[in-house]
Protein backbone atom coordinates (compact mmCIF):
# COMPACT_ATOMS: atom_id res chain seq x y z
CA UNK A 1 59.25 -0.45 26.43
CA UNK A 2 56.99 -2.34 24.25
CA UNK A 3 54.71 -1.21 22.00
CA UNK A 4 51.25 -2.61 21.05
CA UNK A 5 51.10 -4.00 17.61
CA UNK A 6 49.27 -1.85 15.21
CA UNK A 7 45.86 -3.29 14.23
CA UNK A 8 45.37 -4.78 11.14
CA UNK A 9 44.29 -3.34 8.38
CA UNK A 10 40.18 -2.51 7.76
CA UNK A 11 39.02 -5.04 5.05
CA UNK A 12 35.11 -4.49 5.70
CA UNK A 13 32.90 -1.80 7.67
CA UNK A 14 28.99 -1.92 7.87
CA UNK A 15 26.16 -1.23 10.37
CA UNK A 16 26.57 -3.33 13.84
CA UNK A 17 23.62 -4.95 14.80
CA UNK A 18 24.07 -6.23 18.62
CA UNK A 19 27.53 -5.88 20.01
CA UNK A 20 31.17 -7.57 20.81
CA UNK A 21 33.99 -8.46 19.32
CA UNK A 22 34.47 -11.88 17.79
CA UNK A 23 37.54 -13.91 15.88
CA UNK A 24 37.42 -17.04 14.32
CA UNK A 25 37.02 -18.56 10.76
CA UNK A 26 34.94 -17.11 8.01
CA UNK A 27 32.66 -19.68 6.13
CA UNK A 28 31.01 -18.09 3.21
CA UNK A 29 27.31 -19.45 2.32
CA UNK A 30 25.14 -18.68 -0.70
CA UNK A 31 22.04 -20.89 0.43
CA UNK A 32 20.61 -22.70 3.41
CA UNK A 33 22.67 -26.03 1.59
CA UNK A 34 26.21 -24.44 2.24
CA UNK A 35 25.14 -23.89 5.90
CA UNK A 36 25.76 -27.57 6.44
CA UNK A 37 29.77 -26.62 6.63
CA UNK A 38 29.39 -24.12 9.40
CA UNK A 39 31.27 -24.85 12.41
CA UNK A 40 30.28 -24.14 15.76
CA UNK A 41 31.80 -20.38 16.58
CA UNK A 42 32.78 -19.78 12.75
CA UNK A 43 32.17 -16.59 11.63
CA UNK A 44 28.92 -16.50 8.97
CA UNK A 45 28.95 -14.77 6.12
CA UNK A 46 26.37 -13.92 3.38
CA UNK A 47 24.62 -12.33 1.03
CA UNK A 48 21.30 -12.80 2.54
CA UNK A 49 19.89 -15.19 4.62
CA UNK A 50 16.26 -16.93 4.73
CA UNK A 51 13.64 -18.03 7.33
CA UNK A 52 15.25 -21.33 6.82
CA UNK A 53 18.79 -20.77 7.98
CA UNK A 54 17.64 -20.43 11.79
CA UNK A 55 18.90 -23.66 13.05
CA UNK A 56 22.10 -23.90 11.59
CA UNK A 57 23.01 -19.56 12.16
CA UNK A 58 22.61 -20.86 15.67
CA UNK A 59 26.59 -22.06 15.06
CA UNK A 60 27.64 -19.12 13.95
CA UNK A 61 29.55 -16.62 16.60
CA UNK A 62 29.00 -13.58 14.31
CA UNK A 63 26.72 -12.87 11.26
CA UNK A 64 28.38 -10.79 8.36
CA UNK A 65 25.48 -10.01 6.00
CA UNK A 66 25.56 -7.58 2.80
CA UNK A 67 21.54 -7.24 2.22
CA UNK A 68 20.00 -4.81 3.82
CA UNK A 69 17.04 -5.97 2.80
CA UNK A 70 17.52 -8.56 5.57
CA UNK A 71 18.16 -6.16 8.00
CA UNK A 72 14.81 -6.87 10.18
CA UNK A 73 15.39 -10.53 9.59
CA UNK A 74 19.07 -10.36 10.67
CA UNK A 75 18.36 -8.30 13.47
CA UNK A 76 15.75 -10.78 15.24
CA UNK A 77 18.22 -13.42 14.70
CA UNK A 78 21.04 -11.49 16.59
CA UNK A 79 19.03 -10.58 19.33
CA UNK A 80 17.56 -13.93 19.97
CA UNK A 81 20.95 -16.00 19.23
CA UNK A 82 22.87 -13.13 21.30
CA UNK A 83 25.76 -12.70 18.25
CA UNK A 84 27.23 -9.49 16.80
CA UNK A 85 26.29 -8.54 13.26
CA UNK A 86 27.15 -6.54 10.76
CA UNK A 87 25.11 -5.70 7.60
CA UNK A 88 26.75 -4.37 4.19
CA UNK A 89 30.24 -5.38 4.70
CA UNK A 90 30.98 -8.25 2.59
CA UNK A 91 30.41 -6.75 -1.17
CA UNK A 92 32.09 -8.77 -3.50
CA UNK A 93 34.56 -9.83 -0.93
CA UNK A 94 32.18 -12.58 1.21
CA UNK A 95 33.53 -15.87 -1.24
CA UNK A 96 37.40 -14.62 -0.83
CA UNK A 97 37.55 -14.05 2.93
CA UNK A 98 35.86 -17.84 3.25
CA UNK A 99 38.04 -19.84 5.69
CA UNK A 100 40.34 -16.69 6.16
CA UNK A 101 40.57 -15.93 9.98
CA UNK A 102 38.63 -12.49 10.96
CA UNK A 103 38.06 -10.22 13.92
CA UNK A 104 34.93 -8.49 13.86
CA UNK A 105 34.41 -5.57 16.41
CA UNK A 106 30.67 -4.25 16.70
CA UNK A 107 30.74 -1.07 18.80
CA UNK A 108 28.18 1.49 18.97
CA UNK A 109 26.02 1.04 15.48
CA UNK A 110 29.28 0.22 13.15
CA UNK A 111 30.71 -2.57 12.27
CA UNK A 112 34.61 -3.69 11.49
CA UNK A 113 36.44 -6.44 10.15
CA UNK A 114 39.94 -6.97 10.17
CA UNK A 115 41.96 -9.60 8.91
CA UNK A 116 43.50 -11.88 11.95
CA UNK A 117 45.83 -14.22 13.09
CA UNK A 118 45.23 -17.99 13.76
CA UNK A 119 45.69 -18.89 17.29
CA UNK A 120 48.64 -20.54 17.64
């Protein structure tokens, strides 16, 4: 009989804001100006994000954020855009991960992300 692969590994946990379970491409941006290389359904991630980054998070088909003090901001955003979040998971990390493939799972209040595969 076969087995199911073991998961990957946990590379990032936070809070989950919204919920689902999303894979696809990070792209790591430190201002509204680094936005402008988000692809639709890439996964966001970032330090913080202003009032100014509405239109272009609209791409995004999760939000990793590591402010909390954006928490409120970030959490409008999710509900109104319908995306997962997490808050406090990207640390130091956020630059590295860019353009690495991700799942993110966001299931009751916490947040994980794993490293994944590239479809093939």
């Amino acid at each position: 009989m076969l087995q199911d692969p073991k998961p990957a590994p946990i590379i990032g946990r936070g809070r989950a804001l919204g919920e689902g379970t999303v894979c696809g491409v990070a792209r790591f941006a430190r201002s509204a100006a680094d936005l402008a290389k988000l692809q639709p359904g890439e996964i966001l991630l970032a330090e913080d994000i202003g009032p100014d980054w509405e239109n272009r998070i609209a791409l995004a088909a999760c939000i990793i954020v590591n402010s909390s003090d954006a928490t409120g901001r970030v959490d409008l955003l999710a509900r109104k855009l319908g995306v997962p979040v997490v808050v406090g998971a990207v640390d130091d990390a956020g630059p590295s991960w860019s353009g690495a493939w991700l799942e993110v799972s966001c299931i009751d209040g916490v947040g994980v992300v794993r490293e994944s595969l590239a479809p093939s």
